[in-house]
Protein backbone atom coordinates (compact mmCIF):
# COMPACT_ATOMS: atom_id res chain seq x y z
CA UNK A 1 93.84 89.74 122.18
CA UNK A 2 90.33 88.72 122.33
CA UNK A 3 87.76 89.00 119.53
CA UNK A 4 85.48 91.34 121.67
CA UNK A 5 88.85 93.85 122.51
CA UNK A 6 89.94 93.81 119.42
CA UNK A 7 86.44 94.35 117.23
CA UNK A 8 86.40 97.50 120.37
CA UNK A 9 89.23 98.48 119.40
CA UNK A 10 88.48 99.03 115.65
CA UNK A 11 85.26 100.30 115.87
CA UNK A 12 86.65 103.43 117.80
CA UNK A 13 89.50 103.54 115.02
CA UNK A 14 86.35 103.98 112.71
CA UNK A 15 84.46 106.21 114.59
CA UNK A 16 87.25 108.10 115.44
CA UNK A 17 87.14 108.39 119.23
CA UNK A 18 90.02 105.77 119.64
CA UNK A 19 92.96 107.35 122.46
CA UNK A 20 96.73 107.50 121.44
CA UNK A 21 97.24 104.46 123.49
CA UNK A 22 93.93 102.04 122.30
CA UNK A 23 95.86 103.07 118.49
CA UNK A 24 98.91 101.54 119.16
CA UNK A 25 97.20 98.81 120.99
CA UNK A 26 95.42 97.64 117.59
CA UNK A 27 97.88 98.54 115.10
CA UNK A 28 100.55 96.38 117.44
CA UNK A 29 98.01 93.49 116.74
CA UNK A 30 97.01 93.60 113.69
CA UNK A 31 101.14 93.77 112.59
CA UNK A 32 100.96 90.02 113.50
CA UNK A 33 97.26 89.15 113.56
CA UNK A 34 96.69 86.07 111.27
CA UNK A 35 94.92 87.10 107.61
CA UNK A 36 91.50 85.37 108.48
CA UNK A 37 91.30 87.30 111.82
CA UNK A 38 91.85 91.12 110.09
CA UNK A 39 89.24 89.56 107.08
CA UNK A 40 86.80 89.09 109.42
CA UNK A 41 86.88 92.22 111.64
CA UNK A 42 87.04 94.23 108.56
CA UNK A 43 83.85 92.53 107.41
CA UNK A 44 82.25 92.40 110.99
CA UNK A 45 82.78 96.09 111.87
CA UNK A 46 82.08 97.49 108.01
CA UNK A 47 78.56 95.64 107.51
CA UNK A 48 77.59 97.20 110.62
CA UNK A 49 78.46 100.25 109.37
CA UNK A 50 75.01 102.26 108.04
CA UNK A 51 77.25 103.73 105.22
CA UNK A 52 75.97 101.08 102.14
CA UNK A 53 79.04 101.66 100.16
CA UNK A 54 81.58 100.58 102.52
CA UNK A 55 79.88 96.64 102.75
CA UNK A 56 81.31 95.06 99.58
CA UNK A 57 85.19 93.92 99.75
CA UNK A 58 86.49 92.70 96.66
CA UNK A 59 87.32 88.59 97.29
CA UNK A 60 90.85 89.01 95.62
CA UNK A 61 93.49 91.02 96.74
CA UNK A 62 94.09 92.16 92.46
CA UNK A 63 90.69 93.05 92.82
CA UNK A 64 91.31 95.62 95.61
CA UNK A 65 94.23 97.15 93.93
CA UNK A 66 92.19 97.32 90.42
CA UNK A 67 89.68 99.48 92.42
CA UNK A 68 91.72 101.80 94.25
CA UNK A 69 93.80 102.65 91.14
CA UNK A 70 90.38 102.47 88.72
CA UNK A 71 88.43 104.95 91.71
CA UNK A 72 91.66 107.32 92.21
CA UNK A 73 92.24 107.18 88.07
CA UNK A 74 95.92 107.54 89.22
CA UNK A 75 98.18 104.79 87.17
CA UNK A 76 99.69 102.08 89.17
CA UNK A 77 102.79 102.86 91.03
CA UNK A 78 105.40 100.62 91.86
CA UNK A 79 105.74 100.92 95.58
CA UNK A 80 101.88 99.39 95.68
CA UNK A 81 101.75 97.57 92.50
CA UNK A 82 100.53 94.09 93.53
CA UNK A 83 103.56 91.78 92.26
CA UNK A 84 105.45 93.81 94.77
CA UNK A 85 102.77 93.67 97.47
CA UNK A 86 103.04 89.33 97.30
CA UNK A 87 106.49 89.80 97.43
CA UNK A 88 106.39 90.88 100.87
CA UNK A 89 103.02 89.52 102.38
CA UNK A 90 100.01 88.43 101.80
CA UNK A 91 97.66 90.56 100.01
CA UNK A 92 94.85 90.21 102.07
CA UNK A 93 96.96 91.65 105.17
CA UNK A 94 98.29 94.72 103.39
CA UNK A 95 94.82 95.35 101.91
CA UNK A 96 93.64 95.91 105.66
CA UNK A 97 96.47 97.42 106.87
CA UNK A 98 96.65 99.53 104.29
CA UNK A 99 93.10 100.52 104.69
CA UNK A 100 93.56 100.54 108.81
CA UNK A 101 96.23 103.08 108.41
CA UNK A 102 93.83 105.34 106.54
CA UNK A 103 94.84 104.58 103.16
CA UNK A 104 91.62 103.73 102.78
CA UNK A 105 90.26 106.65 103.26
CA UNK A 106 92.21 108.57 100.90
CA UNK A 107 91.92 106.36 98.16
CA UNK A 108 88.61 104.82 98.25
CA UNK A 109 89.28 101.40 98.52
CA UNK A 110 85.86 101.42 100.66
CA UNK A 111 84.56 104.18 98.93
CA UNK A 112 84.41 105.74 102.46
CA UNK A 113 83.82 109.69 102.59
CA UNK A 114 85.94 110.83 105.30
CA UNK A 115 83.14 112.48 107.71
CA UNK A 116 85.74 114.92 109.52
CA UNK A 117 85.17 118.55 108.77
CA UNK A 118 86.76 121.86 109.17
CA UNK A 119 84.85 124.41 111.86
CA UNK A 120 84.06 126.00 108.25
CA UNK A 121 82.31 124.33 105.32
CA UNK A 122 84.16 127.49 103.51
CA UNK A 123 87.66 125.95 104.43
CA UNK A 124 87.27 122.95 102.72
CA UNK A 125 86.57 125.03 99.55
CA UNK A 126 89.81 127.16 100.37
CA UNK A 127 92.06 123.92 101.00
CA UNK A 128 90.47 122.51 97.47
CA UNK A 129 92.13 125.06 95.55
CA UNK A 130 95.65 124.43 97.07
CA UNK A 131 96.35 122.25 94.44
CA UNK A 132 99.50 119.82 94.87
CA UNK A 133 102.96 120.27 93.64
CA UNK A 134 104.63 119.20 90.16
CA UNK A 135 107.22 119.04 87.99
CA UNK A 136 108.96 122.82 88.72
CA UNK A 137 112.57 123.71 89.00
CA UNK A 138 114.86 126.45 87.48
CA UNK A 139 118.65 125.43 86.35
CA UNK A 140 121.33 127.69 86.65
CA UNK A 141 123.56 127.41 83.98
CA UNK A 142 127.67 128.03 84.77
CA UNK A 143 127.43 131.83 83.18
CA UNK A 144 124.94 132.47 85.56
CA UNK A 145 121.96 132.52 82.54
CA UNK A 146 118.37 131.06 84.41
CA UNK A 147 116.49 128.08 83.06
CA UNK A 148 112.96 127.62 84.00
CA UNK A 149 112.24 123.90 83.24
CA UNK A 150 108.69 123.39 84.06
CA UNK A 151 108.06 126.57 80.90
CA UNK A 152 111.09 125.85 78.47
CA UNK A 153 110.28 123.62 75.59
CA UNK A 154 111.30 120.13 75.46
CA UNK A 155 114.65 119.38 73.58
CA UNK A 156 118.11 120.97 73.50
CA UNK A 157 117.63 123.92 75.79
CA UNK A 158 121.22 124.54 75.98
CA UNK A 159 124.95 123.71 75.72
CA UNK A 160 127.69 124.60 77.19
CA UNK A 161 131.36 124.37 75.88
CA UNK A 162 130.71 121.00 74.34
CA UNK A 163 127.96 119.55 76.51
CA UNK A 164 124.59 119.34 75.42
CA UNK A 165 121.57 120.13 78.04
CA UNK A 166 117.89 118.26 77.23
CA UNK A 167 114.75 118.62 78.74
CA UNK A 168 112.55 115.14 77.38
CA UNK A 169 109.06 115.32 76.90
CA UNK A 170 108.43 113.38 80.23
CA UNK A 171 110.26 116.20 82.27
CA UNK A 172 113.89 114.98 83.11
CA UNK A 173 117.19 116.99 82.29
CA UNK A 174 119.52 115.22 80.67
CA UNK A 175 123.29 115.54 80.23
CA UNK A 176 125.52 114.43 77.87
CA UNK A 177 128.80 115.26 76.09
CA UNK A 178 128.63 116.06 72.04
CA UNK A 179 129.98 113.62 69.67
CA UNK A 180 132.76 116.34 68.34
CA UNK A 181 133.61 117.17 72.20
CA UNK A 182 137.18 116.55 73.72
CA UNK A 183 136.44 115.57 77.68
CA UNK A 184 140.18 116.30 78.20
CA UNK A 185 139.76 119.76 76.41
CA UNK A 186 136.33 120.68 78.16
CA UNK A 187 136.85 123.75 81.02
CA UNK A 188 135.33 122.62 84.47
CA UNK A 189 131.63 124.17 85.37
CA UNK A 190 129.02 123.86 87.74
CA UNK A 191 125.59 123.64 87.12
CA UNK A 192 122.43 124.21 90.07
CA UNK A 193 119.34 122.88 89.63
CA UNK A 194 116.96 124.42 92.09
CA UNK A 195 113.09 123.16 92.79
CA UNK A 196 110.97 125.32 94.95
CA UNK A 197 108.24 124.78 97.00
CA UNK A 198 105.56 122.47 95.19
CA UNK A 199 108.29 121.34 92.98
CA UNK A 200 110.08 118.05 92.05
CA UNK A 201 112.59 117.22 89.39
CA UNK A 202 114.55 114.06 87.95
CA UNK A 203 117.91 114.38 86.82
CA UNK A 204 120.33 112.62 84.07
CA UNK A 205 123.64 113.64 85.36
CA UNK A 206 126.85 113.55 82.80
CA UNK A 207 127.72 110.36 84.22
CA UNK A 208 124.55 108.55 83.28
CA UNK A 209 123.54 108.71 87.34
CA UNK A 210 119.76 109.20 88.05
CA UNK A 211 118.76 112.15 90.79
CA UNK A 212 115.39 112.83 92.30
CA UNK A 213 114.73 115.86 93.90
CA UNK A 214 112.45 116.46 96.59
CA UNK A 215 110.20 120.09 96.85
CA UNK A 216 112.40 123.02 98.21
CA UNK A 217 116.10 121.26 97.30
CA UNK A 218 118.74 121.73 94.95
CA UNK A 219 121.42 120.04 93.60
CA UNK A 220 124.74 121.71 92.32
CA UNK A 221 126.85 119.37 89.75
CA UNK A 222 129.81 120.22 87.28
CA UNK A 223 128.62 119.50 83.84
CA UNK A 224 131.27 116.61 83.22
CA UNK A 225 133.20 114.64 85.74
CA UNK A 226 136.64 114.28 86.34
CA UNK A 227 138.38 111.44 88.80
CA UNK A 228 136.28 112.48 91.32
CA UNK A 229 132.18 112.54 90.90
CA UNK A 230 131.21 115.34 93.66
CA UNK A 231 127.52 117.27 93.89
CA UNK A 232 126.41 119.48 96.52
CA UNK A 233 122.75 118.67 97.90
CA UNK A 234 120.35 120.68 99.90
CA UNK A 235 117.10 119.53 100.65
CA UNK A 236 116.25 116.27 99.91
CA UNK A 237 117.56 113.45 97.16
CA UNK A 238 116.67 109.77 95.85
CA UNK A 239 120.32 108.75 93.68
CA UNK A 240 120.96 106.04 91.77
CA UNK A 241 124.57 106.04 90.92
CA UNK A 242 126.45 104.66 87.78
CA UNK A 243 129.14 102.47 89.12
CA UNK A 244 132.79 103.40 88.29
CA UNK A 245 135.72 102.27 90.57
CA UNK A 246 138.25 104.11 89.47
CA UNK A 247 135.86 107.29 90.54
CA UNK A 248 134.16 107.71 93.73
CA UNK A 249 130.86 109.78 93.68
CA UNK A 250 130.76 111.88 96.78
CA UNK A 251 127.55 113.72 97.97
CA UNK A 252 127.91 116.79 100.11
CA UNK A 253 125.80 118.25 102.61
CA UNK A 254 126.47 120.99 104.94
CA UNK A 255 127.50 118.23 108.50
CA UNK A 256 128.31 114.87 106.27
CA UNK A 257 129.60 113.74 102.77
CA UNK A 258 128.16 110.68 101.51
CA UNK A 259 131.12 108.30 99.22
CA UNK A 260 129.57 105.75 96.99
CA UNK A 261 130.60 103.56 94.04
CA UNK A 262 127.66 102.77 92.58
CA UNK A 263 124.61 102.62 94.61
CA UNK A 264 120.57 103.70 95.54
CA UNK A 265 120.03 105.30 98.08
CA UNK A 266 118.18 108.78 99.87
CA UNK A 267 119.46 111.60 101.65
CA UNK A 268 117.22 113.93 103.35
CA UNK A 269 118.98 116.99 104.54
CA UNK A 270 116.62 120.10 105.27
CA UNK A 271 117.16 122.37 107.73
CA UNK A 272 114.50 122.74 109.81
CA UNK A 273 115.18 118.66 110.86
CA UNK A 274 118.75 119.73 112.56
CA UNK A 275 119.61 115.88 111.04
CA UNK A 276 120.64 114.32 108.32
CA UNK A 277 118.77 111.36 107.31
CA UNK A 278 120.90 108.85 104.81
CA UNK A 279 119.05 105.30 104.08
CA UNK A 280 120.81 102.92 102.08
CA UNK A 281 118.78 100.28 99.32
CA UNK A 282 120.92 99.19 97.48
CA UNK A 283 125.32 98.82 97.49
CA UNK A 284 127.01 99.91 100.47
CA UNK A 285 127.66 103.74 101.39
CA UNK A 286 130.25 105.06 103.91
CA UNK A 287 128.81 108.26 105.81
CA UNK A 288 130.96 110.55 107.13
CA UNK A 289 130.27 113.49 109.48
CA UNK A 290 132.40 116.88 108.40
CA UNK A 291 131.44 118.36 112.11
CA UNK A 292 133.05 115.36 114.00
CA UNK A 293 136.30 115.17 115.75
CA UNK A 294 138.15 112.79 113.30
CA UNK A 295 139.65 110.52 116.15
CA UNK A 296 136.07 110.32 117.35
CA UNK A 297 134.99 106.54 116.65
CA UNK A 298 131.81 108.25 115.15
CA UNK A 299 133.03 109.86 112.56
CA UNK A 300 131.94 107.83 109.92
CA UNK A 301 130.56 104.85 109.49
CA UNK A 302 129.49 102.37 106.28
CA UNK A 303 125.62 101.42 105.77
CA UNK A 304 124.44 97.91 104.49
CA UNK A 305 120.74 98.20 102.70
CA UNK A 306 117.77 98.54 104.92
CA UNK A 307 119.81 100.58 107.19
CA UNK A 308 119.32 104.16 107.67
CA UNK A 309 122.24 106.80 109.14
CA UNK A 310 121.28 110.24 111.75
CA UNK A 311 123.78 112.73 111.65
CA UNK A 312 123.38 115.25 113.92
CA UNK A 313 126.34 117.90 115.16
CA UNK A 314 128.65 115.40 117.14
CA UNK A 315 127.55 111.75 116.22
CA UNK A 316 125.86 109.44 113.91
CA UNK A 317 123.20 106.93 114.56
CA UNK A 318 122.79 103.71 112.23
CA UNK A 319 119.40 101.84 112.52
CA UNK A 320 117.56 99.39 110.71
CA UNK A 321 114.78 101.00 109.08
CA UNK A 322 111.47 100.99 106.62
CA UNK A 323 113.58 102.08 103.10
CA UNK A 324 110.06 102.41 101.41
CA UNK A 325 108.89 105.23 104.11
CA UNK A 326 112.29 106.81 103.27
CA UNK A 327 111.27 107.11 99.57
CA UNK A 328 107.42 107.22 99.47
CA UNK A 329 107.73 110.97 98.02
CA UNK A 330 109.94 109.56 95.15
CA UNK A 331 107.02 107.24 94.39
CA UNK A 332 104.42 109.77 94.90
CA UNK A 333 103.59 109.35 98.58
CA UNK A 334 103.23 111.00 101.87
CA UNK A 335 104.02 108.23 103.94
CA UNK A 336 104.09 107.95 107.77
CA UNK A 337 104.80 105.51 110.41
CA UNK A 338 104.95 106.84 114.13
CA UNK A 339 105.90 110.17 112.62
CA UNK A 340 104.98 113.33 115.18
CA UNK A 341 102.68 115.96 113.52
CA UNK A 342 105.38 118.86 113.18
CA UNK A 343 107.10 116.82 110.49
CA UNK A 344 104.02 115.45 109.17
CA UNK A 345 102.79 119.43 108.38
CA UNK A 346 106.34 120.22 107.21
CA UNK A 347 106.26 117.59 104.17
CA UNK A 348 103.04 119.05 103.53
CA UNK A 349 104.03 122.86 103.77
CA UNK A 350 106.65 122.15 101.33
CA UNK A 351 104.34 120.20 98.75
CA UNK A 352 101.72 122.40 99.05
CA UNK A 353 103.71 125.72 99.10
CA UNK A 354 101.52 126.76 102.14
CA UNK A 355 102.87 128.31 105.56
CA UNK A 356 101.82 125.94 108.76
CA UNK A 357 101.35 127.21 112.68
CA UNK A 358 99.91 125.46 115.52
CA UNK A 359 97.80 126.60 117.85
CA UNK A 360 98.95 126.24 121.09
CA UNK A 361 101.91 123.74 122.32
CA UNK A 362 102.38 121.19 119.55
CA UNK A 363 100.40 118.18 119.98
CA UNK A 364 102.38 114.96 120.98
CA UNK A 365 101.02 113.02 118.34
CA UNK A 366 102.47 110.42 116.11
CA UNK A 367 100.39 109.78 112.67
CA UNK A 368 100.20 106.57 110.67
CA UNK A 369 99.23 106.37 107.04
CA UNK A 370 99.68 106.99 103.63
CA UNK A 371 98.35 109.61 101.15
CA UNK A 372 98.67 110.24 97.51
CA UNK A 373 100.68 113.45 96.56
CA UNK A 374 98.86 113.92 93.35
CA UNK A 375 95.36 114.79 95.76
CA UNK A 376 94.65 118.54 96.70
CA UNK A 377 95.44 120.09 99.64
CA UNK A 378 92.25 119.40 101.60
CA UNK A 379 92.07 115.72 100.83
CA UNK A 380 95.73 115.49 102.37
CA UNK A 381 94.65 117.06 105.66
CA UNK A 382 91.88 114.65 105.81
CA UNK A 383 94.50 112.45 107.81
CA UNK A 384 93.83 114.93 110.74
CA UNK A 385 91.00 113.97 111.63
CA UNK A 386 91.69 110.88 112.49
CA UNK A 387 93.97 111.71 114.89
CA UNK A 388 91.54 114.53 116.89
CA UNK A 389 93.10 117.82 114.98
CA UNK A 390 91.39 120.23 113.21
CA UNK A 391 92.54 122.85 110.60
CA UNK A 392 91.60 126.21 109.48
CA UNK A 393 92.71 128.39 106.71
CA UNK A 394 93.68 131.85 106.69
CA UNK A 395 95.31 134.39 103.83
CA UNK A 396 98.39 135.34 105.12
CA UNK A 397 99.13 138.41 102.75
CA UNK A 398 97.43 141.36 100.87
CA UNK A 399 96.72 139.75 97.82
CA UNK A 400 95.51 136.57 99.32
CA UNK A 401 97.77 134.55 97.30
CA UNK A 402 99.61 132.87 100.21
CA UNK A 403 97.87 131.01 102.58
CA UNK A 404 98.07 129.52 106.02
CA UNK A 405 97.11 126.42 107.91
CA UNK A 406 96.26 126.46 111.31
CA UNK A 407 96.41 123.03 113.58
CA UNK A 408 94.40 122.85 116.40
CA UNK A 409 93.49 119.90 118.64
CA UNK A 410 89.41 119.04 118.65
């Protein structure tokens, strides 16, 4: 691509008035473009730019992280932490991607004010009070007795026939089986852990294995294990499983069980997706689809890492696949790549605890970018603009505590 196309090119990205097509066209390039090519196009179309703050780009790519994270006052993640941004590329090119693919805009690496504005200055004020979700779940205990975790003190908050329940002060439950406890002697019972809309939660499990839950999910468990390690998952889940050979952990959702050993990796599982989503980091996972024929060659199949397993009613798909877009929320991130709007506005629905309708046909529209979790609801929907939508809020009950988006195209 020519310097005159492609400096075109961004310059409508900027401006905004770039087509679905003349998107993909520079994204495609810059994917491959050489690090002194993006450095100067960045720095060609910016100084042009009449906006004074955008003008000075840190020499160093440590210097660019230090500002986003300094700007944003949000503490260094790993997923963008800059030993594991060398580790992949150079940090020059992710810099510019990153700030191509409106990351910038969210997090100030420019210090850009996005200029796109709701057909009301009064719905910006509405969406700033839609504040993002937390730490919230409720456990329900074997006896049927409700927990709720994000009010209940830290500490013990319960045990049951010989196994002790802990919330620790940086929000996990914890599991673990008393000192004076008999496993062999200790009745079987299930425990659900349950996070709503605008809720997460991390979870110990009696086995020592690590769970993540995503908002609206929940996670049902016996409280110790026996030969066999089995949960029950709705919604959505990061794991990192405890090995043990001599005891398979099996995740279940309603079309496919998951076996592991000992492993990382995510299952995403809601509803409203009609698939199940399995990607694989670390280990090795074997799939297998409960609606299948079992003489059907698809009936299961085993994932390597970086690979990523759809299971809708009659099949399942493996693919080679992004595994840090599969756990961006698990890191704190909305994170999209070629990802149509309806899904786009369901991940935010569920974070936000807000209801979502479009007006008109759907827009075919694929979004690229990545956006804090921690920002409020109206810095989130930012992204839109970019992408010629438009929102509008509306209270959708009588006491004007639930509220609506509405998605319109400009």
């Amino acid at each position: 691509m020519n310097k005159q196309r492609l400096e075109y090119l961004f310059q409508k990205y900027f401006d905004k008035t770039a087509s679905q097509s003349e998107r993909e066209e520079l994204f495609q390039h810059l994917s491959v473009a050489p690090d002194e090519e993006i450095s100067s196009l960045m720095k060609n179309v910016y100084d042009t730019d009449k906006n004074e703050t955008v003008s000075s780009l840190p020499d160093k790519g440590e210097e660019v992280l230090n500002a986003v994270f300094a700007k944003t006052n949000t503490n260094r993640i790993d997923s963008f932490s800059a030993k594991s941004i060398k580790r992949g590329r150079s940090w020059f090119k992710y810099a510019s991607i990153a700030a191509l693919l409106l990351i910038s805009f969210t997090l100030g690496i420019f210090s850009y004010k996005v200029n796109f504005k709701t057909s009301d200055s009064s719905q910006k004020e509405l969406t700033d009070i839609i504040e993002p979700g937390g730490n919230k779940a409720v456990l329900i205990l074997a006896n049927g007795a409700t927990i709720d975790l994000d009010n209940v003190s830290n500490g013990e908050i319960a045990n049951e026939m010989g196994v002790r329940i802990s919330k620790t002060t940086d929000g996990h439950l914890v599991y673990d089986l008393s000192k004076s406890s008999d496993s062999q002697n200790i009745q079987l019972a299930y425990n659900t852990i349950k996070t709503p809309r605008g809720g997460q939660y991390q979870i110990v499990l009696p086995d020592g294995s690590k769970v993540w839950l995503n908002a609206e999910s929940s996670l049902k468990y016996p409280t110790i294990f026996a030969e066999e390690r089995r949960v029950e998952l709705k919604g959505e889940g990061y794991f990192e499983i405890m090995r043990d050979e001599n005891s398979p952990f099996i995740v279940s959702t309603d079309r496919q069980d998951v076996t592991v050993l000992g492993t990382h990796f995510n299952i995403n599982s809601y509803k409203e997706n009609q698939v199940i989503k399995t990607t694989l980091l670390e280990g090795s996972v074997k799939i297998s689809n409960s609606h299948a024929k079992k003489h059907d060659a698809t009936f299961s199949k085993i994932l390597k890492p970086g690979e990523q397993a759809v299971v809708n009613q009659d099949a399942i798909k493996v693919s080679k696949v992004n595994v840090s877009n599969a756990i961006a929320w698990k890191n704190g991130l909305f994170r999209f790549e070629n990802t149509n709007i309806k899904e786009v506005m369901e991940e935010f629905s569920r974070w936000y605890d807000v209801e979502v309708e479009f007006e008109g046909t759907i827009p075919d529209i694929k979004l690229w970018g990545s956006v804090y979790r921690n920002v409020s609801a109206s810095e989130a929907l930012d992204i839109l603009g970019y992408f010629n939508l438009k929102y509008r809020i509306k209270n959708d009950s009588q006491d004007n505590q639930q509220k609506k988006i509405i998605i319109s195209q400009i």
